[in-house]
Protein backbone atom coordinates (compact mmCIF):
# COMPACT_ATOMS: atom_id res chain seq x y z
CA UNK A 1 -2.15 -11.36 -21.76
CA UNK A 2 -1.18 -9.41 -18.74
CA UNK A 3 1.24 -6.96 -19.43
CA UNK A 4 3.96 -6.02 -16.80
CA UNK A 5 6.79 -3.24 -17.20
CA UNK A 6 10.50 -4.29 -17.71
CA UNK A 7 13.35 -2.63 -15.71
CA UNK A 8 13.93 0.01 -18.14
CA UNK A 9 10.55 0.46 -19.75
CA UNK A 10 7.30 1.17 -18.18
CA UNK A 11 4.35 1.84 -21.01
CA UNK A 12 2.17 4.42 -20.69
CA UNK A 13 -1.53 4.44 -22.23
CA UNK A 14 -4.08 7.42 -23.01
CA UNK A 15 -6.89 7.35 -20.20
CA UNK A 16 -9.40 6.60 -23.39
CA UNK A 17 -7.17 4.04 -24.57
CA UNK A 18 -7.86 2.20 -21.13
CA UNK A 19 -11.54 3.58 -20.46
CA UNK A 20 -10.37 6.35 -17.79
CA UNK A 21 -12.20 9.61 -18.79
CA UNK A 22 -9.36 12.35 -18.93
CA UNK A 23 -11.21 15.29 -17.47
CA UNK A 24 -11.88 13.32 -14.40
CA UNK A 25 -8.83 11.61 -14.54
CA UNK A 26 -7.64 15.50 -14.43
CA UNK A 27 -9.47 16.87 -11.60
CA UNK A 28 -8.27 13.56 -9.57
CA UNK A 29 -4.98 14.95 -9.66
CA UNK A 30 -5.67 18.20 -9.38
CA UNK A 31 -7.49 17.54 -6.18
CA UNK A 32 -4.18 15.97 -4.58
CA UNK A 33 -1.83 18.79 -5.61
CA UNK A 34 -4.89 21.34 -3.91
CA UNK A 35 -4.45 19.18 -0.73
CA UNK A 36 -0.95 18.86 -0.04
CA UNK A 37 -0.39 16.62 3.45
CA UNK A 38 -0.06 19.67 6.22
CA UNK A 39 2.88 18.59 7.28
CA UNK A 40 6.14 20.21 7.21
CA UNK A 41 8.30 19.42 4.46
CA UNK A 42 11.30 19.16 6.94
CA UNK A 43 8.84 16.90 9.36
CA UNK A 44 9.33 19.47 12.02
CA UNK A 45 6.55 20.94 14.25
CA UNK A 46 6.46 24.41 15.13
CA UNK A 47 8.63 23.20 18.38
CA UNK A 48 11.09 22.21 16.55
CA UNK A 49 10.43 18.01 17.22
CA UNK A 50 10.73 15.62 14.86
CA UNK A 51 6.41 15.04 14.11
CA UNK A 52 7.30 11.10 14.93
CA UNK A 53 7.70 12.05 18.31
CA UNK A 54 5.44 14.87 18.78
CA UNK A 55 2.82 13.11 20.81
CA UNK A 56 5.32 11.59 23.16
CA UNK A 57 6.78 13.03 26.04
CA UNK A 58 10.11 14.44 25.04
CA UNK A 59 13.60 12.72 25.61
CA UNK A 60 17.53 12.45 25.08
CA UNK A 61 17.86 10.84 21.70
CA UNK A 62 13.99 10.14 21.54
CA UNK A 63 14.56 10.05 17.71
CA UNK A 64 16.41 6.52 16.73
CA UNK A 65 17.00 6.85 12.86
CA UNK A 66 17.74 9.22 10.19
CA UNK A 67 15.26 11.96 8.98
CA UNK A 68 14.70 13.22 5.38
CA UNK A 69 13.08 15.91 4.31
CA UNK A 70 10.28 15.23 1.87
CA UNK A 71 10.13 17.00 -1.33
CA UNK A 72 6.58 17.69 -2.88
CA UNK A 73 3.33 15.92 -3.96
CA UNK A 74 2.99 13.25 -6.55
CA UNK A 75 1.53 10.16 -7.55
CA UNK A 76 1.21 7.48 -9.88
CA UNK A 77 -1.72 5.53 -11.42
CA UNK A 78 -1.91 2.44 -13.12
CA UNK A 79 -4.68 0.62 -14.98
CA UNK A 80 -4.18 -2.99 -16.78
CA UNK A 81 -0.33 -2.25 -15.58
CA UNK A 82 0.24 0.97 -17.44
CA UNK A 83 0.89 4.15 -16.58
CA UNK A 84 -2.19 6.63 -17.40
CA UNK A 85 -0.94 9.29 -14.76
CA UNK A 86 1.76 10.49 -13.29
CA UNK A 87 2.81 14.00 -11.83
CA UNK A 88 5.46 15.05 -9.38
CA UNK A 89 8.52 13.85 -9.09
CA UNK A 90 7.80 9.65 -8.74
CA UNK A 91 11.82 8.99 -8.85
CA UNK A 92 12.61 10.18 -5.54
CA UNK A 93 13.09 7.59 -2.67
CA UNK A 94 10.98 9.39 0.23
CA UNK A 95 10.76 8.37 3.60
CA UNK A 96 7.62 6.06 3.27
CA UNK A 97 6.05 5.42 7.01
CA UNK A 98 4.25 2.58 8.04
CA UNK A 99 3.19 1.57 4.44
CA UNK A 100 6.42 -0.92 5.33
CA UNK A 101 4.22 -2.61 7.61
CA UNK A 102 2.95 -3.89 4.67
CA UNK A 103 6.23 -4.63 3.02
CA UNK A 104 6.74 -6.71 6.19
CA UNK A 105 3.50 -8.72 5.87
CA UNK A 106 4.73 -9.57 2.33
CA UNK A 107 8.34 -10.49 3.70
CA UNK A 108 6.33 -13.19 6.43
CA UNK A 109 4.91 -14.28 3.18
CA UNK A 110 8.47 -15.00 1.63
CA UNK A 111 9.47 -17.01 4.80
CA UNK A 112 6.22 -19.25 4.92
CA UNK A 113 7.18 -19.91 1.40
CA UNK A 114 10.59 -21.29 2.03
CA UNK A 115 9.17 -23.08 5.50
CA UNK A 116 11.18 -20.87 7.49
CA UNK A 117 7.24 -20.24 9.10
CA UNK A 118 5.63 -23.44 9.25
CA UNK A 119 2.64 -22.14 10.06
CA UNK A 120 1.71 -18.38 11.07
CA UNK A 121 -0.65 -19.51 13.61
CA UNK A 122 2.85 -21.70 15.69
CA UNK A 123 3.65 -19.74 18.87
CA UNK A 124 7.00 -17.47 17.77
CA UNK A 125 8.25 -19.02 21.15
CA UNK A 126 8.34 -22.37 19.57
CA UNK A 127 11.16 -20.81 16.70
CA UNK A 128 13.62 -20.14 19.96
CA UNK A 129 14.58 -16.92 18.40
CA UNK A 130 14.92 -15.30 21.34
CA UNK A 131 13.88 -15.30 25.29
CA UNK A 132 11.54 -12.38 23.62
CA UNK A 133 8.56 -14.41 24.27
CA UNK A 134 9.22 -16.35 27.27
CA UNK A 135 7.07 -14.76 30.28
CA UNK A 136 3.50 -15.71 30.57
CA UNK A 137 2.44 -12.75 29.20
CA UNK A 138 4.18 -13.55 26.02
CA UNK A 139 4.40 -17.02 25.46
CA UNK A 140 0.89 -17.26 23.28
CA UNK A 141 1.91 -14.87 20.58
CA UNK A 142 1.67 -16.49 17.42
CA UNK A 143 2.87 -15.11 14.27
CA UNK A 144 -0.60 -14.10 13.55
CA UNK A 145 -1.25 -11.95 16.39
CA UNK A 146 1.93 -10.13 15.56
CA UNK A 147 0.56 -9.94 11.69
CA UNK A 148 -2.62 -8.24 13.06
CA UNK A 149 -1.30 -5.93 15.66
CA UNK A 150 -3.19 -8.18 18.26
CA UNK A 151 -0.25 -9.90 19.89
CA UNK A 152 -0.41 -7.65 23.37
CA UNK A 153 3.84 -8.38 23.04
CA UNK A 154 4.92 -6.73 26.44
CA UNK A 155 8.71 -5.76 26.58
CA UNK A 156 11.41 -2.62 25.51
CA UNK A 157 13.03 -2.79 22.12
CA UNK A 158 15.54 -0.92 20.95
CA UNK A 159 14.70 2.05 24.17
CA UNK A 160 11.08 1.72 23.31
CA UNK A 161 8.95 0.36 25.84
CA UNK A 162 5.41 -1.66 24.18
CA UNK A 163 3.59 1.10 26.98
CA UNK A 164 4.81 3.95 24.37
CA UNK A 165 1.98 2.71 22.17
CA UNK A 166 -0.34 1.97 24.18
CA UNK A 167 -3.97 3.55 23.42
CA UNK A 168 -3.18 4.52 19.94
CA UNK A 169 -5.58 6.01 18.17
CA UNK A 170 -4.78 6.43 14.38
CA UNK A 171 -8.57 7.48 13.99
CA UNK A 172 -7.79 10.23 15.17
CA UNK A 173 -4.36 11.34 14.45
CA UNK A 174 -1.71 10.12 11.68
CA UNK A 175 0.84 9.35 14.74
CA UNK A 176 -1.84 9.19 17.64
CA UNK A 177 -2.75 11.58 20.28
CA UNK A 178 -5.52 10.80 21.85
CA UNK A 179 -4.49 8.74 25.18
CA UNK A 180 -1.36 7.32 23.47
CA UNK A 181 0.98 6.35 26.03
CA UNK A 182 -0.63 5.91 29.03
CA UNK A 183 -0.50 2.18 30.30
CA UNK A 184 -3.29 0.41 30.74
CA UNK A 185 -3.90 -3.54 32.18
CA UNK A 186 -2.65 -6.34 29.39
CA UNK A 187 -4.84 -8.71 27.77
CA UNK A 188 -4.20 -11.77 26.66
CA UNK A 189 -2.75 -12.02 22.99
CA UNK A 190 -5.48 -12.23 20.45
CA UNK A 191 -8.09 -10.31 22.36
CA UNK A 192 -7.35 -6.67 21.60
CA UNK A 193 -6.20 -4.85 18.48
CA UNK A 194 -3.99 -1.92 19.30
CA UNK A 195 -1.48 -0.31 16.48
CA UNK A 196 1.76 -0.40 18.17
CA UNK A 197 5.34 0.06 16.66
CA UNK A 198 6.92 -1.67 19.14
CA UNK A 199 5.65 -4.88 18.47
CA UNK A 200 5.86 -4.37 14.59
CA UNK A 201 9.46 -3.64 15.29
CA UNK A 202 9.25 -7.09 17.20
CA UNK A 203 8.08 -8.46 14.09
CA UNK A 204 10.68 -7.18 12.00
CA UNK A 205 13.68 -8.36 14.65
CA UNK A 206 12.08 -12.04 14.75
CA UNK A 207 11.40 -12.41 10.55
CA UNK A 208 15.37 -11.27 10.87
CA UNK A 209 16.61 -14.01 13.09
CA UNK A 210 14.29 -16.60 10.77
CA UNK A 211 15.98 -15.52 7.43
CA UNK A 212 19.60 -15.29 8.80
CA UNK A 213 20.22 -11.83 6.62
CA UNK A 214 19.05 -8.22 6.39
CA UNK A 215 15.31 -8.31 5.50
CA UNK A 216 16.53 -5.16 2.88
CA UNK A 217 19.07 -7.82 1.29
CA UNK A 218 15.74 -9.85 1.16
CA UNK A 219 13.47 -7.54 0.12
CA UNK A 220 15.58 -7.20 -2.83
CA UNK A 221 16.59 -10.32 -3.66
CA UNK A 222 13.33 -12.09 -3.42
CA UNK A 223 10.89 -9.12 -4.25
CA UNK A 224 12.33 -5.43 -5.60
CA UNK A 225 14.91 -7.09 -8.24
CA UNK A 226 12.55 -9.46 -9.56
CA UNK A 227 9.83 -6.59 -10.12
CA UNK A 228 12.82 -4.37 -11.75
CA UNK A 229 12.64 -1.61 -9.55
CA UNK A 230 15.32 0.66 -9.50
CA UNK A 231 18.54 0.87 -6.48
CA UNK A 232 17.55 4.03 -5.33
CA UNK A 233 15.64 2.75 -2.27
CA UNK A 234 17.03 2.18 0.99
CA UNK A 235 15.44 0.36 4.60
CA UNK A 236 16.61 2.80 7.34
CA UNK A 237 17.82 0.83 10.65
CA UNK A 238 18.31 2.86 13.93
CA UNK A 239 21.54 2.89 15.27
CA UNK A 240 21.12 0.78 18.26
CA UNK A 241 18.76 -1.75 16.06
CA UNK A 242 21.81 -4.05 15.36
CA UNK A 243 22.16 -7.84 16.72
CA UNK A 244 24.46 -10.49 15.72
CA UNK A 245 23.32 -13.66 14.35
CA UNK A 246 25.83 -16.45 13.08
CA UNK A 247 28.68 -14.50 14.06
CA UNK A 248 27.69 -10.92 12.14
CA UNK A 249 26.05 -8.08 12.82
CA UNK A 250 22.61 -7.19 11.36
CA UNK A 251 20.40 -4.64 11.12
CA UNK A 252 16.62 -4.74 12.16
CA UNK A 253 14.66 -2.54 10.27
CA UNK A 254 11.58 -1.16 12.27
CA UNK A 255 8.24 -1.36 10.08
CA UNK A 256 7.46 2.85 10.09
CA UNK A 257 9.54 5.54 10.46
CA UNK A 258 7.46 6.56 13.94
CA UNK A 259 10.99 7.30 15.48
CA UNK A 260 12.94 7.72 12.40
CA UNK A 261 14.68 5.37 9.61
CA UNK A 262 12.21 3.21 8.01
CA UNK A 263 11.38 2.28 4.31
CA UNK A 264 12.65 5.06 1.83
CA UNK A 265 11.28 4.19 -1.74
CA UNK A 266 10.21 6.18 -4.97
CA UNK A 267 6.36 6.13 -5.99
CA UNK A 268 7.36 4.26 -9.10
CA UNK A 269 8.80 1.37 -6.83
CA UNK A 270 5.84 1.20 -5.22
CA UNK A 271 3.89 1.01 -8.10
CA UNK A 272 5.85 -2.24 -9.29
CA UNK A 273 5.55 -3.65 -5.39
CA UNK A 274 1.66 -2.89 -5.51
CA UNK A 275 1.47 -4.53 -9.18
CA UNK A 276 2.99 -8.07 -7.62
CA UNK A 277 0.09 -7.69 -4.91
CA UNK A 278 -2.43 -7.25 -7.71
CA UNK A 279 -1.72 -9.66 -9.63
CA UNK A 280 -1.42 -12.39 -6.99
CA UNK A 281 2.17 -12.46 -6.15
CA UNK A 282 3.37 -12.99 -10.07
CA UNK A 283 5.68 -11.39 -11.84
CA UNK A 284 5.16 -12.29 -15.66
CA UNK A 285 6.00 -16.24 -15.16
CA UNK A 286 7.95 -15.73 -11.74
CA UNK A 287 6.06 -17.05 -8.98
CA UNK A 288 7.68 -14.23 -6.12
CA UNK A 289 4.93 -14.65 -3.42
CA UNK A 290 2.14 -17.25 -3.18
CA UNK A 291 -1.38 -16.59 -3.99
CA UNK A 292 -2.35 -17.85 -1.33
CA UNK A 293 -0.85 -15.62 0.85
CA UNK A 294 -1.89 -12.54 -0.80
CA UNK A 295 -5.26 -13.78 -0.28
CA UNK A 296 -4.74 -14.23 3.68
CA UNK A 297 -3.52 -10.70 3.82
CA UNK A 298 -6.89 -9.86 3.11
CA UNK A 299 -8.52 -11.51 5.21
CA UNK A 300 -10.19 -9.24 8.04
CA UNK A 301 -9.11 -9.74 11.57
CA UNK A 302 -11.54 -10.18 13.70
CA UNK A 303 -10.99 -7.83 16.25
CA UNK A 304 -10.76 -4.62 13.52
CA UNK A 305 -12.56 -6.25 10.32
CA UNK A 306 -10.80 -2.91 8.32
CA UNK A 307 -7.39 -5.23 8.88
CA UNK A 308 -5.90 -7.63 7.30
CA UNK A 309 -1.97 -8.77 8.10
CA UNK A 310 -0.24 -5.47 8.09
CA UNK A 311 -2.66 -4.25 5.08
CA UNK A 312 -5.68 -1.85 5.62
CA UNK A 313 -9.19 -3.33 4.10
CA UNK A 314 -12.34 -1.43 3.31
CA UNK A 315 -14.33 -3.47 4.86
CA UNK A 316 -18.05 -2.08 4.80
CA UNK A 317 -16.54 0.35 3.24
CA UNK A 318 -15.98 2.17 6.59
CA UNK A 319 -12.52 3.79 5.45
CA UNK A 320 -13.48 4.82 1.97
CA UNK A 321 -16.97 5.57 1.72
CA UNK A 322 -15.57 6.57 -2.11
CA UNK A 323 -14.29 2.83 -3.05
CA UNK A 324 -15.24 -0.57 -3.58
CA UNK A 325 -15.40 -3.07 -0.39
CA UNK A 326 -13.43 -5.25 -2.42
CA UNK A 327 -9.94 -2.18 -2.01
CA UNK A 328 -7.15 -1.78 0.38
CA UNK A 329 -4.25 -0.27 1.16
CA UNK A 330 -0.51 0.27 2.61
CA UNK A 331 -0.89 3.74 4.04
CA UNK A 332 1.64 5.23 5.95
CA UNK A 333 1.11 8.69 7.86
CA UNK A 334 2.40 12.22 6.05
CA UNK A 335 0.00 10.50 3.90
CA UNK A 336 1.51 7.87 1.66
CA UNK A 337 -0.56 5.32 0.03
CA UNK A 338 -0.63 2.65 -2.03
CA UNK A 339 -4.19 1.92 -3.41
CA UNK A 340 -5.44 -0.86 -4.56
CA UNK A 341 -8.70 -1.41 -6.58
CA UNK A 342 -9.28 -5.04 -8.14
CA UNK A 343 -12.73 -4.73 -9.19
CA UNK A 344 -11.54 -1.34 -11.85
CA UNK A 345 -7.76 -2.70 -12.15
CA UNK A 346 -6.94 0.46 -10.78
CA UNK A 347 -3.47 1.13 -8.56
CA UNK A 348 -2.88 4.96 -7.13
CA UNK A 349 0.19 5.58 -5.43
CA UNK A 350 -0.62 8.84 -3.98
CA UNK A 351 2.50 10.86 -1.52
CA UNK A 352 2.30 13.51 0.58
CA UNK A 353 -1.75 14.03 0.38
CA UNK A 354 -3.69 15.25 3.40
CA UNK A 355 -5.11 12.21 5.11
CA UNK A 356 -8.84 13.77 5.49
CA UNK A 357 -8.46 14.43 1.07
CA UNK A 358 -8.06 10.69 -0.33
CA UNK A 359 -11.29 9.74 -0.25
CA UNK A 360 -12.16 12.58 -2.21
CA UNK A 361 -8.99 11.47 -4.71
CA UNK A 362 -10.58 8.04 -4.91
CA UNK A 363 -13.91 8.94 -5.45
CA UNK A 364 -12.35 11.07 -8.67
CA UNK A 365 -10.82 8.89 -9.85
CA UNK A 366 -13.55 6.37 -9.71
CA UNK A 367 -15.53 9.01 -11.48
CA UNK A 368 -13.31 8.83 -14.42
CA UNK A 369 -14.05 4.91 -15.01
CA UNK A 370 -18.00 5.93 -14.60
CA UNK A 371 -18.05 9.10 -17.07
CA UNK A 372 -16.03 6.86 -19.98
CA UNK A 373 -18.21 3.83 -19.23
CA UNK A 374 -21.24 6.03 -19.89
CA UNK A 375 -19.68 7.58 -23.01
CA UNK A 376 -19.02 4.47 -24.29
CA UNK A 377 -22.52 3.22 -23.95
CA UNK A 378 -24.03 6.08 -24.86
CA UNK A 379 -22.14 5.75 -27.90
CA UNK A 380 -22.77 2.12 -28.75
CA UNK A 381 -26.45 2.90 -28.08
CA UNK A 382 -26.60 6.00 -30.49
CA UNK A 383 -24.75 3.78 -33.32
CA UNK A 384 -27.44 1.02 -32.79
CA UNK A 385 -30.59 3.53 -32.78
CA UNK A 386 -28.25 5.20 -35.96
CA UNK A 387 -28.25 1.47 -37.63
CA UNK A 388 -32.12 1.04 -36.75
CA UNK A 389 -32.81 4.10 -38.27
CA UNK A 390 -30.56 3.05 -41.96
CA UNK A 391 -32.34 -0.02 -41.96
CA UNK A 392 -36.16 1.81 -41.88
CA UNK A 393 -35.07 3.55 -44.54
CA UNK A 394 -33.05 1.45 -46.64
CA UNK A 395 -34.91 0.38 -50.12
CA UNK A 396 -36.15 -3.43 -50.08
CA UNK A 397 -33.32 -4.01 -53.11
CA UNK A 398 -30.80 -2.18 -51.08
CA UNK A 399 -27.50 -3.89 -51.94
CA UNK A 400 -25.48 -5.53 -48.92
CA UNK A 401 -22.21 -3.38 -50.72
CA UNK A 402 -24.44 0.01 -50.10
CA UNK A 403 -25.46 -0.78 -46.54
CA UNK A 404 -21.76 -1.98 -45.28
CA UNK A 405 -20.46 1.58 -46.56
CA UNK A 406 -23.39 3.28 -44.21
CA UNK A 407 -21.54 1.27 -41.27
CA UNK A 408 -18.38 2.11 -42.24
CA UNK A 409 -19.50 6.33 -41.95
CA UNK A 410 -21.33 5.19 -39.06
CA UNK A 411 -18.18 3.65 -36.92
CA UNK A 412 -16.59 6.97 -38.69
CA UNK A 413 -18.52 9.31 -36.96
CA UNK A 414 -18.81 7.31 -33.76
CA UNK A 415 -14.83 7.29 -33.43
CA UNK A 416 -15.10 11.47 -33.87
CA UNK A 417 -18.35 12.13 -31.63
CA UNK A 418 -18.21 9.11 -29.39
């Protein structure tokens, strides 16, 4: 039987217990704490800029949303559901990045459930949220372009133009560089893939206006409570990111923290958020999140095959060469990431690691399910060639009594020397 952790008790197991070698187990770990994310604990550069808005040309009250300063590494890892490793200080709600993107994809998930989406390949024009999505350029979007980053949404929200975004590169830099920012000719949605916080936030303001209430009221109503995570966590707004719908104001959370706010969680949160995924969207017998949609959040976009909706895929194994195909990920820059293996049963929640040292985290880790598979074959095969060997010499009246008491040392000296 599955287990999963209650609010106020999360069990922990020995690596062995779980078939994790502990040495490599061990020098996982110790490889994250050696390569501490380069950034500034404060998130300053050596300007002085908040590193959200280094790579953008600088401007009054550029930054919309609170800033906290990040304490140090740590990281949580889970196997079966239990905890087999955990260092650093996993109760501290940090500021989390764009691994709410995927908190966002789950959210669309939530409102396709209650048929709030009917479908996330309807135009969003056809929910009359907004005149958002009106002009010609816009009127296409479905919720599915938005999902993938390929909706080509043109318009300002909140003081940030969709141009501020524009040739993104996260290839090459945890918040862009490259040619960010320079406008370039539209397409039409669907036909180009471009990782743009703008239209996230878009996202974010139009799953708002479809539930009627906070999406952090939703989140934990319909996702964090229900998983027993703690109250420590918080879903940043920017101050002008308020609208009024039936009569009250609400906040729309943006989906990173690219210009401040943003999802502030604990790694031990999102362990218990990256457990529902796992498992399929259940919680014990709670069904939160359909299985279903879990699987379509998987499903490679066309355009960038390493995305799914607001989740990143290893597809070919092009951004893990360490991992399984079969893994993915909420990552969010600084780096934070939340890493998920089905094929081992594995989840790492791994904060504050340099971006160019996971795949060398992964790949020890991974190394610690090898090395304890092989000792545990090597084992079973040196008690069978141990067994062939008391049988050879075993006398022809040998008593069954005498032989089961040669097992019994046998399986005694395998559990010591294994």
């Amino acid at each position: 039987m599955a287990y999963y952790p209650s609010r106020n008790e999360w069990q922990t197991r020995e690596p062995r217990e779980v078939g994790l070698d502990p040495t490599a187990l061990g020098a996982a770990v110790h490889h994250h704490l050696a390569n501490e994310s380069r950034w500034r604990r404060d998130f300053l550069t050596a300007s002085g800029r908040y590193i959200g808005v280094a790579d953008e040309p600088e401007a009054p009250g550029d930054v919309l949303g609170p800033v906290r300063p990040r304490e140090g590494p740590n990281g949580l890892i889970l196997r079966g559901g239990h905890v087999v490793a955990e260092w650093g200080d996993t109760r501290r709600a940090d500021m989390t990045f764009s691994v709410a993107k995927s908190y966002l994809a789950v959210l669309a998930g939530v409102a396709v459930g209650r048929g709030l989406i009917r479908s996330i390949d309807d135009p969003v024009r056809g929910y009359a949220l907004d005149d958002a999505f009106e002009s010609p350029q816009n009127r296409a979007i479905t919720w599915r372009n938005l999902l993938q980053q390929t909706s080509e949404w043109q318009g300002t929200l909140w003081g940030k133009p969709d141009t501020i975004d524009h040739n993104r590169d996260v290839g090459k830099s945890e918040l862009g560089a490259a040619q960010k920012g320079q406008p370039r000719p539209m397409r039409p949605p669907g036909t180009l893939w471009e990782y743009n916080d703008a239209r996230v936030n878009r996202l974010s303001l139009s799953l708002l206006q479809v539930f009627r209430r906070p999406l952090a009221d939703v989140l934990r109503d319909a996702v964090m409570d229900p998983v027993g995570a703690s109250n420590d966590w918080e879903w940043q707004p920017y101050r002008n990111a308020w609208v009024e719908i039936d009569s009250t104001s609400m906040p729309s959370v943006p989906g990173g923290s690219h210009w401040g706010g943003g999802l502030w969680m604990s790694t031990r949160d999102h362990a218990r958020f990256a457990l529902l995924v796992h498992r399929g969207g259940a919680w014990a017998d709670q069904r939160i999140v359909a299985e279903s949609w879990i699987r379509e959040l998987r499903r490679p976009c066309e355009l960038n095959p390493q995305y799914g909706l607001l989740w990143w895929l290893n597809t070919g194994r092009a951004q893990l060469a360490s991992a399984p195909e079969s893994s993915y990920a909420a990552r969010g820059a600084g780096s934070n990431i939340i890493w998920i293996d089905p094929d081992h049963d594995l989840i790492a929640v791994v904060r504050w690691i340099d971006k160019m040292a996971f795949d060398g985290f992964v790949g020890r880790l991974l190394t610690a399910v090898r090395s304890e598979g092989a000792a545990l074959r090597a084992a079973a095969a040196g008690e069978a060639s141990y067994r062939m060997r008391l049988s050879e010499a075993a006398p022809s009246d040998a008593s069954p009594r005498k032989l089961q008491g040669c097992a019994g040392e046998a399986g005694a000296r395998t559990q010591v020397d294994p």
